[in-house]
C-alpha atoms as a PDB file:
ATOM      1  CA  UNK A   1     134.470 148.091 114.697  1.00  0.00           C
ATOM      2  CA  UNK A   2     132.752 150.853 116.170  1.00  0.00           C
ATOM      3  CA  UNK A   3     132.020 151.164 120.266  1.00  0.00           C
ATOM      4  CA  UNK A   4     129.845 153.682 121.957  1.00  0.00           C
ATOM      5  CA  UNK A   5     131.478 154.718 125.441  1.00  0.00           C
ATOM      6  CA  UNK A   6     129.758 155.936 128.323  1.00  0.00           C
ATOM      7  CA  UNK A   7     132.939 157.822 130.499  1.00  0.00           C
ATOM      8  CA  UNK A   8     133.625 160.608 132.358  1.00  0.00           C
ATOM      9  CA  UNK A   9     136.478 162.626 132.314  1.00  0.00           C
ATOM     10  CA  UNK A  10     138.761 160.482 134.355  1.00  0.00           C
ATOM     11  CA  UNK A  11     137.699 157.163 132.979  1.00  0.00           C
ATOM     12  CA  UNK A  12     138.177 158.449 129.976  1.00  0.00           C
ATOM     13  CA  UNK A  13     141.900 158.947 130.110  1.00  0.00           C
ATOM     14  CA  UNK A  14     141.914 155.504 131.808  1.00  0.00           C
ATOM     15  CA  UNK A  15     140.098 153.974 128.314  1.00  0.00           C
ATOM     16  CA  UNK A  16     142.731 155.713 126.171  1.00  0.00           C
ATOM     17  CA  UNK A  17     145.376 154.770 128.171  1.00  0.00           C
ATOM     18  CA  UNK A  18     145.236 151.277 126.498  1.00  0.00           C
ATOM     19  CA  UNK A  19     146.367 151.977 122.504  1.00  0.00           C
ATOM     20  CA  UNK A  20     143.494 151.579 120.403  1.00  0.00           C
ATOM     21  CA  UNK A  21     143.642 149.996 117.064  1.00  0.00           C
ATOM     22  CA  UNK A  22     143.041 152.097 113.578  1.00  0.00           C
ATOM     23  CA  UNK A  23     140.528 150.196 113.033  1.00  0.00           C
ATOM     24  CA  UNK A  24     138.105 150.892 115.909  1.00  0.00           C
ATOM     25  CA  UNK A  25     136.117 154.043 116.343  1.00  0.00           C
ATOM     26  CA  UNK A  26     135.125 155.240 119.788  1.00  0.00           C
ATOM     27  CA  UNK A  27     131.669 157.435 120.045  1.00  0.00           C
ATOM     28  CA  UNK A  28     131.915 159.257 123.324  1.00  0.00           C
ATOM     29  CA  UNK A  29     128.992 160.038 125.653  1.00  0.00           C
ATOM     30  CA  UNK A  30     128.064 161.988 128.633  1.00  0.00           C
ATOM     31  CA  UNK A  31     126.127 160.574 131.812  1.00  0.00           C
ATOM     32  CA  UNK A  32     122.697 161.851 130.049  1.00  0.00           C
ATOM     33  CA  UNK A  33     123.196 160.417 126.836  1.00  0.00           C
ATOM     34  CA  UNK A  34     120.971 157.279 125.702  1.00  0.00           C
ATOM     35  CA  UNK A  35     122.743 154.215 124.494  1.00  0.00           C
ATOM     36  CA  UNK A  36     120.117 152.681 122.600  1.00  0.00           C
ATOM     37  CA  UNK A  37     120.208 156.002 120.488  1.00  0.00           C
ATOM     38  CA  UNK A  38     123.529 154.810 119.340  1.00  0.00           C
ATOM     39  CA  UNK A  39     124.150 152.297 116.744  1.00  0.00           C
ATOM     40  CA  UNK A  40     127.598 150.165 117.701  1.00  0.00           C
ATOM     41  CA  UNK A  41     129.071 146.878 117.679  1.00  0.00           C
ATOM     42  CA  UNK A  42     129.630 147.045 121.208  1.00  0.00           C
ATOM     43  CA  UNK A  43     128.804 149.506 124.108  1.00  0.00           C
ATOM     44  CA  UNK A  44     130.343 150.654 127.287  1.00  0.00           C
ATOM     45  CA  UNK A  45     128.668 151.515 130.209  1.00  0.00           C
ATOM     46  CA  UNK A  46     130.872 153.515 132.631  1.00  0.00           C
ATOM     47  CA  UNK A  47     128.512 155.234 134.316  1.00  0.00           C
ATOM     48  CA  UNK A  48     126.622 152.349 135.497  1.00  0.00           C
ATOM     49  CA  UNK A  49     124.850 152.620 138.917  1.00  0.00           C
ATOM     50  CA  UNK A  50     126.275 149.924 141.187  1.00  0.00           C
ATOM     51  CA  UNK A  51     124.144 151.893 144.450  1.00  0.00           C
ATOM     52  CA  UNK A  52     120.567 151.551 142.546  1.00  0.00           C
ATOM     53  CA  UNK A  53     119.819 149.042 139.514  1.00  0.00           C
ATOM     54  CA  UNK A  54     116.694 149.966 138.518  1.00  0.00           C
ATOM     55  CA  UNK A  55     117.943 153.403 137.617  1.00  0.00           C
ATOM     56  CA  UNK A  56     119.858 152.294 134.515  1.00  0.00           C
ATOM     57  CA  UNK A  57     118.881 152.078 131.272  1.00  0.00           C
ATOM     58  CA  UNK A  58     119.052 148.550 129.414  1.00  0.00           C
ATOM     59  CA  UNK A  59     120.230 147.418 126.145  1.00  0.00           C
ATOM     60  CA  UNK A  60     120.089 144.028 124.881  1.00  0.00           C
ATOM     61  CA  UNK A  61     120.736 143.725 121.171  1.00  0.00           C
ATOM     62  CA  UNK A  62     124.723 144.158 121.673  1.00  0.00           C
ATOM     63  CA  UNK A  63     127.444 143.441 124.169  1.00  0.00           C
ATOM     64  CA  UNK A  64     127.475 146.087 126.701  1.00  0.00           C
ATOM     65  CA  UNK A  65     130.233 146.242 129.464  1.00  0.00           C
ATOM     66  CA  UNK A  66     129.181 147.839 132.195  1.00  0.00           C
ATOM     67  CA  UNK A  67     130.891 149.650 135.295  1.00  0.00           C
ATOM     68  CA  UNK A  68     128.860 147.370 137.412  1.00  0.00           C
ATOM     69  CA  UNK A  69     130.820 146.349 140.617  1.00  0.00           C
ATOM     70  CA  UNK A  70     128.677 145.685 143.371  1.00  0.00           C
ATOM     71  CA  UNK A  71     125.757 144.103 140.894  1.00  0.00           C
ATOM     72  CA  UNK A  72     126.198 140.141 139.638  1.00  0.00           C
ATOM     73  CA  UNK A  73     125.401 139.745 136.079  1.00  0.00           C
ATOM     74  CA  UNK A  74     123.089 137.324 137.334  1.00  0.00           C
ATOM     75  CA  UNK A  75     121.267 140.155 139.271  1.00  0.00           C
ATOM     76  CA  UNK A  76     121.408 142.456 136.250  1.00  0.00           C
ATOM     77  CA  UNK A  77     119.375 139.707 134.728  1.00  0.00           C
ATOM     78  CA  UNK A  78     120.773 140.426 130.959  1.00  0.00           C
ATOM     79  CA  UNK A  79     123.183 138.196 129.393  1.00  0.00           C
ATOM     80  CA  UNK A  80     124.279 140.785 126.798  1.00  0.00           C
ATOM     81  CA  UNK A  81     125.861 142.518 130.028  1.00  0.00           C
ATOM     82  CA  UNK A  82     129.583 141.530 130.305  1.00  0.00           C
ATOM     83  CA  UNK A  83     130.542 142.954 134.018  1.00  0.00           C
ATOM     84  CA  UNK A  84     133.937 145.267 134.112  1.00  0.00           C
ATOM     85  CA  UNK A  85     136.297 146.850 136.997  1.00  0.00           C
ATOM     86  CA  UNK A  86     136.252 150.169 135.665  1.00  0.00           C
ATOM     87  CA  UNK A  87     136.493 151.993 139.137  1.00  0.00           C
ATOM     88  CA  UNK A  88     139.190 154.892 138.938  1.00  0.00           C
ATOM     89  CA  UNK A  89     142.502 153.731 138.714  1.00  0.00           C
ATOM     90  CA  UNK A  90     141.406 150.188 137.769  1.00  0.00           C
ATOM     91  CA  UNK A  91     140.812 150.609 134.160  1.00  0.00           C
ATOM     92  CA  UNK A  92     144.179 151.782 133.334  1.00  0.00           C
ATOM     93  CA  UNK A  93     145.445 148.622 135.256  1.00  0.00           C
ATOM     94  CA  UNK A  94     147.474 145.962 132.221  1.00  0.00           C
ATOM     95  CA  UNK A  95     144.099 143.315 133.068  1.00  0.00           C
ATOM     96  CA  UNK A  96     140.966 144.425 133.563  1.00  0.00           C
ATOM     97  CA  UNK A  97     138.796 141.703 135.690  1.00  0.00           C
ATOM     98  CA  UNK A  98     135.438 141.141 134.069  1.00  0.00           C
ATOM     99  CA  UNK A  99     132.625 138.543 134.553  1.00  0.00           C
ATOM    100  CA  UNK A 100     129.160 137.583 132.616  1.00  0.00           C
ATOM    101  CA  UNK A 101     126.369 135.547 132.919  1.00  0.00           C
ATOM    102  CA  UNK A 102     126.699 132.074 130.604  1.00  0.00           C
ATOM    103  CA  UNK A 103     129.585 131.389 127.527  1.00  0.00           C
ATOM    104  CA  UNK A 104     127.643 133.105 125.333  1.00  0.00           C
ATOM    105  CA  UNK A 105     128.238 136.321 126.642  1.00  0.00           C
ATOM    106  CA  UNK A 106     131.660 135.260 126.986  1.00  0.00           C
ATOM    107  CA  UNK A 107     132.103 134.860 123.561  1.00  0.00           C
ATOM    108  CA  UNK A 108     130.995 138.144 122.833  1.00  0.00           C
ATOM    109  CA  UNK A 109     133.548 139.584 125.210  1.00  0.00           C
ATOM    110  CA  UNK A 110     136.113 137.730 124.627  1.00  0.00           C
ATOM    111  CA  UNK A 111     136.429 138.805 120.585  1.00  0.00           C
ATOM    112  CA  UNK A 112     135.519 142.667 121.646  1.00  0.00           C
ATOM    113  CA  UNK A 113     138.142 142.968 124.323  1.00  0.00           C
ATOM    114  CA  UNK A 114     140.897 140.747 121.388  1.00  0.00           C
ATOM    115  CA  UNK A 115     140.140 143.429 119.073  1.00  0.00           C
ATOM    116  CA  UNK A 116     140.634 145.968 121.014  1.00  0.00           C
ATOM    117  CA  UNK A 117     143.901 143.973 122.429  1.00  0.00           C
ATOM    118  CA  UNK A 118     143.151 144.329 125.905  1.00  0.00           C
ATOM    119  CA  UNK A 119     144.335 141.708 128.539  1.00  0.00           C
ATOM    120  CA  UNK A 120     141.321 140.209 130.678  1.00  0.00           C
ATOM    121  CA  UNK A 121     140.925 138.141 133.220  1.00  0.00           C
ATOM    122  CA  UNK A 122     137.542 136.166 134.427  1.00  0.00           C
ATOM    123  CA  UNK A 123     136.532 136.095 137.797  1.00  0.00           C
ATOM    124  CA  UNK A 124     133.324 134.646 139.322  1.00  0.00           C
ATOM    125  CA  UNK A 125     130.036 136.660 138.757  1.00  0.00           C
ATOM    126  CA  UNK A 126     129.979 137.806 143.055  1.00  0.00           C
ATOM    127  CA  UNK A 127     129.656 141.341 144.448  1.00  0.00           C
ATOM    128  CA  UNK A 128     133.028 142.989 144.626  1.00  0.00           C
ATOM    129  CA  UNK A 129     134.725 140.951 141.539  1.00  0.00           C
ATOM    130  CA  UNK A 130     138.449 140.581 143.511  1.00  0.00           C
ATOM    131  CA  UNK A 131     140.470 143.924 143.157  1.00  0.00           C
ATOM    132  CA  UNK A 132     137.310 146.035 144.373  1.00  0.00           C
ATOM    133  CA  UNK A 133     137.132 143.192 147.297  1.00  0.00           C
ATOM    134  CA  UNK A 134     140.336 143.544 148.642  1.00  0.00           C
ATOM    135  CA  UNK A 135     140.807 146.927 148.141  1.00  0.00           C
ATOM    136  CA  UNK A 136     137.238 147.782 149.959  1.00  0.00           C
ATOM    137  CA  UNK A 137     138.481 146.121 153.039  1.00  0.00           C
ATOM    138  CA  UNK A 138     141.771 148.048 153.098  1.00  0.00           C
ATOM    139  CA  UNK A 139     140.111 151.418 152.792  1.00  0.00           C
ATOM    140  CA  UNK A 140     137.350 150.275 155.955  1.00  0.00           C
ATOM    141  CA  UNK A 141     140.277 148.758 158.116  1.00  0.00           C
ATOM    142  CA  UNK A 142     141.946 152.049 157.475  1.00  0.00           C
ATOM    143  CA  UNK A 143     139.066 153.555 158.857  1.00  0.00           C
ATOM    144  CA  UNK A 144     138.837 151.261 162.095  1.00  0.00           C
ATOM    145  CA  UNK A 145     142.445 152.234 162.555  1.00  0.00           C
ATOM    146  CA  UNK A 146     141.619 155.976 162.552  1.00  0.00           C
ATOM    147  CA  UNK A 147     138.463 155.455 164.757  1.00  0.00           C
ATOM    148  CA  UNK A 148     140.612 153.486 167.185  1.00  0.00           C
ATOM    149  CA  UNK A 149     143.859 156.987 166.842  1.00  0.00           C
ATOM    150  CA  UNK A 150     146.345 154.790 165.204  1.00  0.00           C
ATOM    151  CA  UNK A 151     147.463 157.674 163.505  1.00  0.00           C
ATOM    152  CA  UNK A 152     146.206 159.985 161.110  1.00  0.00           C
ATOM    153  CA  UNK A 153     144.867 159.771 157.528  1.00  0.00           C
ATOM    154  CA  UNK A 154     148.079 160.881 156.124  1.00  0.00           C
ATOM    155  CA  UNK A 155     149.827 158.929 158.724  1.00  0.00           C
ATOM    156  CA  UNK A 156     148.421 155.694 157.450  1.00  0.00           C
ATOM    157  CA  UNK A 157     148.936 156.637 153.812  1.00  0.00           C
ATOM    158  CA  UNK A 158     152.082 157.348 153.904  1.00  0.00           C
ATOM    159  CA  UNK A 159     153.087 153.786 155.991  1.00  0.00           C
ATOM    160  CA  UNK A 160     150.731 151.940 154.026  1.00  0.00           C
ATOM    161  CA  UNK A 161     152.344 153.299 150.523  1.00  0.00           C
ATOM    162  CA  UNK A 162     155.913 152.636 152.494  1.00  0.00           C
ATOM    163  CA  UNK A 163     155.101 149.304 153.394  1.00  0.00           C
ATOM    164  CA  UNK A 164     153.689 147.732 150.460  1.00  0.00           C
ATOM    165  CA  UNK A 165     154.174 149.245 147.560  1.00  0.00           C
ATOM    166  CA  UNK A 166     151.003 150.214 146.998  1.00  0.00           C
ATOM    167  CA  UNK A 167     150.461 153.365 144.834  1.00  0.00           C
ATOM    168  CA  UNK A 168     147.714 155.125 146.757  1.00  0.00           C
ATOM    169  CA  UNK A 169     147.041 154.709 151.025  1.00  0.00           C
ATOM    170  CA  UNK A 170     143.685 153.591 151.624  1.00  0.00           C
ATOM    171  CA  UNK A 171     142.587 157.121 152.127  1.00  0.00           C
ATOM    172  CA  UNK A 172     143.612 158.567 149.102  1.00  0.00           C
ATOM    173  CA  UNK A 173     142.206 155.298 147.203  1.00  0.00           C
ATOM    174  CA  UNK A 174     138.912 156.039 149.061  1.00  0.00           C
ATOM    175  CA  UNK A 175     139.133 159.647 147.557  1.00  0.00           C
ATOM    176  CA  UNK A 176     139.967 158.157 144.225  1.00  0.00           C
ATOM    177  CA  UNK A 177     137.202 155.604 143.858  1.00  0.00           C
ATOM    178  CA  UNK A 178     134.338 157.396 145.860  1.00  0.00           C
ATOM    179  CA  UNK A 179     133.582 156.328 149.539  1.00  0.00           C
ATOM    180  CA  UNK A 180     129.886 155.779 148.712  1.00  0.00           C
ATOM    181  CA  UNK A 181     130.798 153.010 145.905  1.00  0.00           C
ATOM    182  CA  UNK A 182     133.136 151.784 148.845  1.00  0.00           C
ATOM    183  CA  UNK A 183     130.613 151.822 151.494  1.00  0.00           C
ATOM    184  CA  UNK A 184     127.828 150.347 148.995  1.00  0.00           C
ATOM    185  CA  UNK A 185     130.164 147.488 148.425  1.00  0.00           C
ATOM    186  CA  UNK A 186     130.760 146.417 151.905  1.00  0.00           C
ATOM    187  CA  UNK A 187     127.033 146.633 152.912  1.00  0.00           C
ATOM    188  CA  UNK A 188     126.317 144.451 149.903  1.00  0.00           C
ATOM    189  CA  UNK A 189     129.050 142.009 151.502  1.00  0.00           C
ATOM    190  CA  UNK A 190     128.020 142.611 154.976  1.00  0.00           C
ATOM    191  CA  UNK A 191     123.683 141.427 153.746  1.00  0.00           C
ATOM    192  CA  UNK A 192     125.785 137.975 152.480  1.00  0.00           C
ATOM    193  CA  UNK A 193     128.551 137.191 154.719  1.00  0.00           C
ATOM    194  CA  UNK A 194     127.557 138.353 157.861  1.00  0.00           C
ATOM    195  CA  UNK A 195     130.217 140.904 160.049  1.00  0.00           C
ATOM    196  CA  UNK A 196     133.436 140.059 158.384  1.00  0.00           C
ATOM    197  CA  UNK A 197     132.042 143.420 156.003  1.00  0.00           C
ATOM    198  CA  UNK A 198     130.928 145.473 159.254  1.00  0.00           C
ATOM    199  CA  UNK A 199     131.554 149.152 157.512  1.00  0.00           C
ATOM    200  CA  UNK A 200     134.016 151.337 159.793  1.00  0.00           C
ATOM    201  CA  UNK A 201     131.823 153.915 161.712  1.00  0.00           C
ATOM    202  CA  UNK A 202     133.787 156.586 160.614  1.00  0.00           C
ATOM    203  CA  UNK A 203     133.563 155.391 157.034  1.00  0.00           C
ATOM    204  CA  UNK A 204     130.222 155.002 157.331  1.00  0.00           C
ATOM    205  CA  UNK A 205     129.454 158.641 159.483  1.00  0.00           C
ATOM    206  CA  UNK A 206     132.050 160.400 156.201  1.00  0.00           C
ATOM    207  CA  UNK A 207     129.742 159.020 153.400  1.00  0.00           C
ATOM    208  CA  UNK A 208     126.934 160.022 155.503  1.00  0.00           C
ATOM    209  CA  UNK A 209     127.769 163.372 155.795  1.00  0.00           C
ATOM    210  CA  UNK A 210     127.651 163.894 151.804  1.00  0.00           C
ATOM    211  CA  UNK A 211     124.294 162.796 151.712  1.00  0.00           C
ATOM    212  CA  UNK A 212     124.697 159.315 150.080  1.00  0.00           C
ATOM    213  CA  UNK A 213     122.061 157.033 151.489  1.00  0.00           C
ATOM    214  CA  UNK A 214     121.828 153.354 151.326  1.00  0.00           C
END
């Protein structure tokens, strides 16, 4: 089997992280690089825009997992498209969540992802998948805490890495992930389900400041 992979550096590492059978060959491209100018048995797509859809380029004559978050497969509107967690640090992770449009394209994933002997698990086609989800509303209370002095960003990190285990604080996962993927991802939740998303002014005032716009 032969896949094409769209990755940067980072994701990358994440992607070989997992061992890869002999018997599949990996054709790595950069951000630029055209997809349908590759001929594979399945394609990766880590560089998928979850902020803007229309500025992607579209496949549809073989799977294609794509980086795509924020986006339903149902909004992506191609059933070829097989939906994948491959924010940083997520990748790496022993199951990867994924999600697609109808069986068929769950099919398709399904003997891809057994080839390649990765562990899956499905999740419903909604913005945020679960992972992404939870861990966007840890980063934005973080940020409520910081607006309100709680403490500082190191501060929280440090309790919040103390407390539960987790491997990064919410500030460092921010860092990790990109805040404007974060922030993109709780005004996507915020249009649905109303304030329960509200993004953190300070979150909102950082990503700002770097010139990401929704």
């Amino acid at each position: 089997m032969h896949i094409a992979v769209k990755a940067g550096e980072e994701q990358k590492r994440e992607f070989l992280s997992k061992a890869i059978p002999s018997n599949i060959t990996i054709q790595w491209l950069g951000k630029e690089d055209a997809l349908d100018l590759v001929n594979a048995d399945a394609y990766f797509d880590l560089f998928f825009s979850n902020e803007f859809i229309a500025a992607n380029e579209f496949i549809v004559h073989k799977p294609v997992f794509a980086d795509a978050v924020c986006y339903t497969a149902k909004e992506i509107g191609h059933s070829n498209y097989i939906r994948i967690n491959a924010w940083s640090g997520f990748l790496a992770e022993d199951k990867i969540e994924i999600a697609a449009l109808n069986e068929g394209a769950k099919e398709q994933a399904e003997k891809i992802l057994q080839a390649l002997g990765w562990k899956y698990n499905w999740v419903q086609d909604e913005p945020g998948m679960i992972a992404p989800r939870v861990i966007g509303m840890i980063i934005n209370e973080a940020y409520f805490g910081l607006g309100e002095g709680l403490s500082t960003k190191e501060g929280i990190d440090i309790a919040m890495k103390l407390g539960t285990n987790y491997p990064f604080g919410p500030f460092e996962w921010g860092a990790k992930i990109g805040l404007e993927k974060i922030y993109y991802l709780l005004k996507k939740l915020q249009q649905q389900n109303g304030t329960r998303y509200l993004v953190a002014p300070l979150l909102e005032q950082e990503v700002m400041q770097h010139g990401f716009t929704a």
